[in-house]
N, C-alpha and C. Protein backbone atom coordinates (compact mmCIF):
# COMPACT_ATOMS: atom_id res chain seq x y z
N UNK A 1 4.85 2.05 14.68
CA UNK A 1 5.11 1.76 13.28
C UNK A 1 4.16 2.60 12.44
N UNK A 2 4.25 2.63 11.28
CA UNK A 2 3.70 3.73 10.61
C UNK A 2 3.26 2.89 9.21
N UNK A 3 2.04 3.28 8.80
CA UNK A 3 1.67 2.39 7.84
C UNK A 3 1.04 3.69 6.63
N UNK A 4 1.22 3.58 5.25
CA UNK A 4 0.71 4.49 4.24
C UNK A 4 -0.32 3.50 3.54
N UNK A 5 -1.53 4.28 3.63
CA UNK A 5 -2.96 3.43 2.74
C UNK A 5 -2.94 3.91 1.48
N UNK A 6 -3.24 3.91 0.26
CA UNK A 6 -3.39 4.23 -0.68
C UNK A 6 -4.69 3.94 -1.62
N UNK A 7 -5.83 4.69 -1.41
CA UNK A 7 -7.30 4.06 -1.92
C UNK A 7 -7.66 4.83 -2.25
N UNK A 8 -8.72 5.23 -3.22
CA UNK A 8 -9.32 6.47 -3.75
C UNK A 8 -10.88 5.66 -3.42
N UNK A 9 -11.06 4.59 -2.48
CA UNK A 9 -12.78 4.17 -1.41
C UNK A 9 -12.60 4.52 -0.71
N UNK A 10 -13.43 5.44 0.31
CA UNK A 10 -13.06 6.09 1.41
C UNK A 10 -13.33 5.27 2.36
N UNK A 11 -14.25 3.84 1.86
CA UNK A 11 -14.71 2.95 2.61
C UNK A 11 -13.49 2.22 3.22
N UNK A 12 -12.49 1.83 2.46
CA UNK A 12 -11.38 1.14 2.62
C UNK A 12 -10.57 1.79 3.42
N UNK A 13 -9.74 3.02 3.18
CA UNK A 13 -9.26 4.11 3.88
C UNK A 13 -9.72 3.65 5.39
N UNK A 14 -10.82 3.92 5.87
CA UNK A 14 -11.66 3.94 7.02
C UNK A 14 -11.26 2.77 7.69
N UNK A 15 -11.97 1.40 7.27
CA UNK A 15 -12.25 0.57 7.31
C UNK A 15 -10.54 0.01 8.14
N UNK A 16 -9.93 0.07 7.38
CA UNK A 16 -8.15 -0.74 7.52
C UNK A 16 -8.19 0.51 9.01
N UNK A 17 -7.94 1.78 8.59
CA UNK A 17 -7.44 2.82 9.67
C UNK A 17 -8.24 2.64 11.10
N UNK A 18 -9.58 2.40 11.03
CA UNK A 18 -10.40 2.16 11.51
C UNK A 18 -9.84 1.07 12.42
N UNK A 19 -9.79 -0.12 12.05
CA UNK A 19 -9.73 -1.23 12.43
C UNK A 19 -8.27 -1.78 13.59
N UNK A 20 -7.43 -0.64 12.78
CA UNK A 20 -5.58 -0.44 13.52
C UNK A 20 -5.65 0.67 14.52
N UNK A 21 -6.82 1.28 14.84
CA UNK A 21 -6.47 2.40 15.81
C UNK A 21 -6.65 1.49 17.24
N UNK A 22 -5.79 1.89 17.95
CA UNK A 22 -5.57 1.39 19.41
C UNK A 22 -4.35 0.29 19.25
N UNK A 23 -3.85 0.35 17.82
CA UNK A 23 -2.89 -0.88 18.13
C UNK A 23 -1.02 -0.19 17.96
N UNK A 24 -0.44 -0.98 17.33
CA UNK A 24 1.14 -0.18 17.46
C UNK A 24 1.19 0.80 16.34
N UNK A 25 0.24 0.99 15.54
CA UNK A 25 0.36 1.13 13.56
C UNK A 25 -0.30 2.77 14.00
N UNK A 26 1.03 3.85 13.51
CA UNK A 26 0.07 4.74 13.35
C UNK A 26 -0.06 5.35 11.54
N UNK A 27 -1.56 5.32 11.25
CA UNK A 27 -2.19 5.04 9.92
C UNK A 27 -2.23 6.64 9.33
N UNK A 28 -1.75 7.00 8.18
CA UNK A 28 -2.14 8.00 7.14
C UNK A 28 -2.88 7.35 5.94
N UNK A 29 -3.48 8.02 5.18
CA UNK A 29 -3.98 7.43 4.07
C UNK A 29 -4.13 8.63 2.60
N UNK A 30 -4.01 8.59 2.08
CA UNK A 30 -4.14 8.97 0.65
C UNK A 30 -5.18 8.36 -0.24
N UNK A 31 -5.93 9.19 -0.90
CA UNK A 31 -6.69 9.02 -1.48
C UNK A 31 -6.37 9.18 -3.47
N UNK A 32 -5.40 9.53 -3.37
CA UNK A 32 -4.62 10.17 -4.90
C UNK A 32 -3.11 10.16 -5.08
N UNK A 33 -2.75 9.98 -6.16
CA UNK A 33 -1.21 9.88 -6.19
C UNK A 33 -0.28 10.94 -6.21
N UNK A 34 -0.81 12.08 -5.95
CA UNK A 34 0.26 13.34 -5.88
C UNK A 34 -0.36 13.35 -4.49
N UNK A 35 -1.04 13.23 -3.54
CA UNK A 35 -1.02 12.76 -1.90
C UNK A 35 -0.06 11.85 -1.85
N UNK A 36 -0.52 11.17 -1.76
CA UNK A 36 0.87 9.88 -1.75
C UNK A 36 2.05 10.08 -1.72
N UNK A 37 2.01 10.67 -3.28
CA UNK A 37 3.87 11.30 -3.08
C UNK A 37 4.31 12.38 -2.43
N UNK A 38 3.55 12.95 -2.08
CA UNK A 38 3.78 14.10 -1.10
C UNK A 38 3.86 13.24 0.22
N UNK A 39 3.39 12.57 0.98
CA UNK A 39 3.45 12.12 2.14
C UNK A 39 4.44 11.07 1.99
N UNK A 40 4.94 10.15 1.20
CA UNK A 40 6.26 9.68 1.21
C UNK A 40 7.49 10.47 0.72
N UNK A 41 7.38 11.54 0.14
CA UNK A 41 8.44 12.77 0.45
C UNK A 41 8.57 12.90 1.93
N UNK A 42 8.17 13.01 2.59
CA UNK A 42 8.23 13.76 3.99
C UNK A 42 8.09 12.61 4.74
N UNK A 43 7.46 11.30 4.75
CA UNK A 43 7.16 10.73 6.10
C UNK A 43 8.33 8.98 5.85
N UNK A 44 8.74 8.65 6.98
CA UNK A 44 9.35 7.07 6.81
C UNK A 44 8.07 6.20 7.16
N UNK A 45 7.85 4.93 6.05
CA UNK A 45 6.90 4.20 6.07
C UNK A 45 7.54 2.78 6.50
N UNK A 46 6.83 2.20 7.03
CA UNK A 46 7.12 0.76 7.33
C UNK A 46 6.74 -0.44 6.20
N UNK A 47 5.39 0.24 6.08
CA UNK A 47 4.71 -0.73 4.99
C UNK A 47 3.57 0.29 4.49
N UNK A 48 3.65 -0.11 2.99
CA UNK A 48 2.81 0.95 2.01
C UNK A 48 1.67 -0.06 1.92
N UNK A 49 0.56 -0.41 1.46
CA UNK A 49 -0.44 -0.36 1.21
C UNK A 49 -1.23 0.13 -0.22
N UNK A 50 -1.29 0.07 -1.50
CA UNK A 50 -2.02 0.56 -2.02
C UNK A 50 -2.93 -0.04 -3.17
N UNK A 51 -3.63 0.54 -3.71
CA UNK A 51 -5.02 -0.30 -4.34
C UNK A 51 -3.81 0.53 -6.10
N UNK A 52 -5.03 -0.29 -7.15
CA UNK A 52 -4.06 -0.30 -8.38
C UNK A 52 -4.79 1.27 -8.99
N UNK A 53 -6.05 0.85 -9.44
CA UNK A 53 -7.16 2.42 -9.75
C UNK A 53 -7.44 3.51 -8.63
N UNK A 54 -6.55 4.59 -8.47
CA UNK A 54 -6.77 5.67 -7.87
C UNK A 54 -8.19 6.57 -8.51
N UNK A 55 -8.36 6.54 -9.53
CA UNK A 55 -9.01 7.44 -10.53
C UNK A 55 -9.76 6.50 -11.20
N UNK A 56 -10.84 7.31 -12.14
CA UNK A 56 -11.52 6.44 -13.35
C UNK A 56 -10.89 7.12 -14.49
N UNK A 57 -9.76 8.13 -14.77
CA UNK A 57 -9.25 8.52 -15.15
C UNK A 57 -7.85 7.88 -16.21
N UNK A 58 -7.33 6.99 -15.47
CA UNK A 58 -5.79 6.18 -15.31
C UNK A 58 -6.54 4.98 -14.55
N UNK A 59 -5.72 3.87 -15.17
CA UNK A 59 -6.01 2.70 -14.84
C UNK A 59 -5.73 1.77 -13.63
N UNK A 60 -4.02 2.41 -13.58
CA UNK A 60 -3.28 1.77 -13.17
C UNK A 60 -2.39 2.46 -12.32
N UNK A 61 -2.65 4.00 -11.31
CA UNK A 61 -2.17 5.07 -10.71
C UNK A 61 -1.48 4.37 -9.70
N UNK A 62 -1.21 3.26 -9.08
CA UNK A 62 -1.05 2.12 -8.64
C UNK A 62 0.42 1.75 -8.65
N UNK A 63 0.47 1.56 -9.70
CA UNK A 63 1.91 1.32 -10.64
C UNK A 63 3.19 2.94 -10.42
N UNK A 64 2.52 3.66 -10.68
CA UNK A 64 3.07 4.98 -10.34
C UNK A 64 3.25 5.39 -8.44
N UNK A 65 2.53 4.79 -8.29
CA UNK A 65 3.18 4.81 -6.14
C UNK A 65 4.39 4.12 -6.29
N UNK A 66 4.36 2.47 -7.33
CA UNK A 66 5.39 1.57 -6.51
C UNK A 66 6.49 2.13 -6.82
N UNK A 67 6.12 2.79 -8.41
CA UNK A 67 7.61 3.34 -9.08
C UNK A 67 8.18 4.67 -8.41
N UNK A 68 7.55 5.37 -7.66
CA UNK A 68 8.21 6.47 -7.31
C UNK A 68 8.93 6.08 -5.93
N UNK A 69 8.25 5.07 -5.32
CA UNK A 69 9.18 4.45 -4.08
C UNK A 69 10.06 3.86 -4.94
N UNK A 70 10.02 3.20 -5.61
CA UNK A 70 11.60 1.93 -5.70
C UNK A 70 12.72 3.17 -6.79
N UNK A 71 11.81 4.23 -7.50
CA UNK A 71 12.76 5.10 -7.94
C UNK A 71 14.12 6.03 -7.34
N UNK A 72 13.28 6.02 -5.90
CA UNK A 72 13.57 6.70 -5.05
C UNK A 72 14.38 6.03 -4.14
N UNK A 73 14.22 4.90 -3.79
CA UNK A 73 15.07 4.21 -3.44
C UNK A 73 14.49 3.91 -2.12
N UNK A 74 13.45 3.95 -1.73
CA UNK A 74 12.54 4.05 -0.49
C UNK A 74 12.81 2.12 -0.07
N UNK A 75 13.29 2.02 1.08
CA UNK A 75 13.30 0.49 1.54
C UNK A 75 11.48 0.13 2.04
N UNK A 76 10.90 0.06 1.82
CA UNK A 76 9.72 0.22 2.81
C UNK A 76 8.77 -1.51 1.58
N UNK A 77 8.17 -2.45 2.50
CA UNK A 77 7.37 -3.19 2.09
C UNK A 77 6.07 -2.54 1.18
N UNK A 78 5.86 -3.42 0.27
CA UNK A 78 4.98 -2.41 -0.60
C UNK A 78 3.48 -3.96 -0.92
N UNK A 79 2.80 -3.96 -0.34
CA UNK A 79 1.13 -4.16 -0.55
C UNK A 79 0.34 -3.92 -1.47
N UNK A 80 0.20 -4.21 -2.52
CA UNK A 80 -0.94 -4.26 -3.54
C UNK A 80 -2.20 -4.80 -2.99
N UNK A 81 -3.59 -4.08 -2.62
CA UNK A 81 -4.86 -4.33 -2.38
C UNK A 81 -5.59 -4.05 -3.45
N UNK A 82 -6.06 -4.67 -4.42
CA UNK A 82 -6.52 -3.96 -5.87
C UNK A 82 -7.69 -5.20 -6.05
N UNK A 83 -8.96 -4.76 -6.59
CA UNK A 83 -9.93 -5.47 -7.50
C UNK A 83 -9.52 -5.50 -8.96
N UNK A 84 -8.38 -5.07 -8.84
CA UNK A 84 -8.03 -4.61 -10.72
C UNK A 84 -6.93 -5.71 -10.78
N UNK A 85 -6.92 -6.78 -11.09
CA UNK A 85 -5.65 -8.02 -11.28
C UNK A 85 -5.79 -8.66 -12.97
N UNK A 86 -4.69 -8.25 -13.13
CA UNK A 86 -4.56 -9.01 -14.90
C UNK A 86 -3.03 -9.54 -14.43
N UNK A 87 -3.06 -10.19 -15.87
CA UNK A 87 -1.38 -10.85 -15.75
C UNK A 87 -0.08 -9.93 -16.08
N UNK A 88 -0.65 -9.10 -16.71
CA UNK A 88 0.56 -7.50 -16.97
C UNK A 88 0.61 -7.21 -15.32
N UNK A 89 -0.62 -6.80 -14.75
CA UNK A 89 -0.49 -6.24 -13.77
C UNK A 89 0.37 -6.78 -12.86
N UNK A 90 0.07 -7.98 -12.24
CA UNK A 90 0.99 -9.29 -11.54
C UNK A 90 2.88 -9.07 -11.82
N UNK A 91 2.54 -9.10 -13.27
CA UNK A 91 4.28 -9.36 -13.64
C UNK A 91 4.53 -8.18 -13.16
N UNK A 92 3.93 -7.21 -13.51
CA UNK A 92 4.94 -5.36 -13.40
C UNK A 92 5.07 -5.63 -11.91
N UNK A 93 4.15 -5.91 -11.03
CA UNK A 93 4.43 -5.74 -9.90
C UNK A 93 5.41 -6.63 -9.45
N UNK A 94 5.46 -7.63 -9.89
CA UNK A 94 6.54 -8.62 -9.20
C UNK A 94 7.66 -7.78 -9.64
N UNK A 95 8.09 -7.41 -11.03
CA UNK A 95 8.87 -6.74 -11.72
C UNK A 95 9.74 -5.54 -10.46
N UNK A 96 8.73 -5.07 -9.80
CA UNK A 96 9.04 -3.58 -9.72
C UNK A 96 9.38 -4.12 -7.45
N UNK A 97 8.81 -5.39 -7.24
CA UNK A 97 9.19 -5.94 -6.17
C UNK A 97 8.42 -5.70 -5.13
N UNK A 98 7.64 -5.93 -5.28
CA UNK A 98 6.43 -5.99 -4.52
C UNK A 98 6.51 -6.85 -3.56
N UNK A 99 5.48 -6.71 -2.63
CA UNK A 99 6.02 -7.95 -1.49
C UNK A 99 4.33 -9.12 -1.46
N UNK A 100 3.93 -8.38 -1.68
CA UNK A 100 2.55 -8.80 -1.58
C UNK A 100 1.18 -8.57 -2.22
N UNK A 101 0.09 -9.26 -3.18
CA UNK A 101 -0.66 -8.95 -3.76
C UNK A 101 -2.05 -8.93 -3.63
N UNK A 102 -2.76 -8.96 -2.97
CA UNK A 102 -4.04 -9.33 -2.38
C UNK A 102 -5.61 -8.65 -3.53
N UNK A 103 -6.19 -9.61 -3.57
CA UNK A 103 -7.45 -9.42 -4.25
C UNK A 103 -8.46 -8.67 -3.01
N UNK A 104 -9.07 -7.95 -3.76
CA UNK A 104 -9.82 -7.69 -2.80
C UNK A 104 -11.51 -7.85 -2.81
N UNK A 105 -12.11 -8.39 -2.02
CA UNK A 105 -12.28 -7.86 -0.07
C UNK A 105 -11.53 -8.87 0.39
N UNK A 106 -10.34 -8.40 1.21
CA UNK A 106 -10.01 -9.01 2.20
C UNK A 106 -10.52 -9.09 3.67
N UNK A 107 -10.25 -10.24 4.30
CA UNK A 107 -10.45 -10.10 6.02
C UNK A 107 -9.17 -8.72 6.70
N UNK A 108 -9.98 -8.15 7.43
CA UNK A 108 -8.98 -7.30 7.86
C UNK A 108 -7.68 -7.72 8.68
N UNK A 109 -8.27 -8.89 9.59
CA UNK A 109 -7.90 -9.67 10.18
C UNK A 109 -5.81 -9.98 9.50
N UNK A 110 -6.68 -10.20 8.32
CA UNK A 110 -5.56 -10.99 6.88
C UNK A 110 -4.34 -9.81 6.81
N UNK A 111 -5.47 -8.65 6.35
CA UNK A 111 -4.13 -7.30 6.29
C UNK A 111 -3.33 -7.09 7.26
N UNK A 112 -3.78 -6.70 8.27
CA UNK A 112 -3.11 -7.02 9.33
C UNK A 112 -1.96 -7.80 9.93
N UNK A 113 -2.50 -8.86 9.49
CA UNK A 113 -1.14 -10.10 10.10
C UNK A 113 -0.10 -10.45 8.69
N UNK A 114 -0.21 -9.48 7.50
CA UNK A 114 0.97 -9.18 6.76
C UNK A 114 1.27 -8.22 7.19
N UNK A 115 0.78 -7.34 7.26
CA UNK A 115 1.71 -6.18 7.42
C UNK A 115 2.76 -6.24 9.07
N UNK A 116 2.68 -6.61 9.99
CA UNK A 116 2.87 -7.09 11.01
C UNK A 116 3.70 -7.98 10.87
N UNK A 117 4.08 -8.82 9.51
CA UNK A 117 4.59 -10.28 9.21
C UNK A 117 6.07 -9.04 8.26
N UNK A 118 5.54 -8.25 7.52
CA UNK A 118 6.16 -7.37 6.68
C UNK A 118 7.59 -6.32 7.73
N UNK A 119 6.68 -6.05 8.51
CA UNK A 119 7.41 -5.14 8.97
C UNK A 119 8.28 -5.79 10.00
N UNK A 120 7.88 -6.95 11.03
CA UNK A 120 8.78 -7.68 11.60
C UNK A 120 9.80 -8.02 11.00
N UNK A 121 9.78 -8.48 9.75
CA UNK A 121 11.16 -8.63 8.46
C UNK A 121 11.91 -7.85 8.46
N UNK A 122 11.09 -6.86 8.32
CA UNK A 122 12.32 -5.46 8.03
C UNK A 122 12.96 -5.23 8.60
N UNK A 123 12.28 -4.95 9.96
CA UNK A 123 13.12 -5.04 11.18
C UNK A 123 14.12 -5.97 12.08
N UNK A 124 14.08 -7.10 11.17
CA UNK A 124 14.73 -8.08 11.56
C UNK A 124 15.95 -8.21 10.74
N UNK A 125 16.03 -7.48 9.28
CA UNK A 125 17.53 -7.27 8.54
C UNK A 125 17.87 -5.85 8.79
């Protein structure tokens, strides 16, 4: 299975990729949103992964991953891991169909047994 990270912490990046090597998940990660979209141009994802602030630049680079998948028409589970949570943020994402929202620090443990919970779904319709 194939999983896309989306973090501009390299700590996080690491940390998740880190933590899934030796298991079924093989991990890319992106650190920026023209990475991102370049690697979901080209690659099939199972489950995306991404944090909301790519940049200190843009607030919300975040919002621009989910929209270029659901623009695109990409079937793939989509993961919000973000320290950045307001109630705009919440709605757009529910809005735009998100599957999942997580504050972060999570247990890795936690990520894990969604995405695993995510992708068994998928694979099950």
């Amino acid at each position: 299975m194939r999983l896309l990270i989306v973090d501009d912490e390299p700590n996080v990046l690491f940390a998740i990729s880190s933590y899934l090597g030796g298991t079924n998940w093989l991990v890319d990660c992106a650190s920026e949103l023209e990475e991102a979209q370049a690697l979901l141009a080209n690659v099939v994802y199972d489950v995306v992964i991404t944090d909301m602030r790519l940049s200190d630049v843009q607030q919300a680079e975040g919002l621009h991953v989910i929209s270029f998948i659901r623009d695109r028409a990409i079937d793939v589970p989509l993961v919000v891991l973000t320290a950045f949570e307001t109630d705009e943020i919440r709605r757009e994402i529910e809005r735009l169909g998100v599957n999942a929202l997580l504050c972060k620090p999570q247990p890795l443990e936690l990520i894990v047994q969604l995405i695993d919970e995510l992708a068994a779904a998928r694979n099950e319709a």
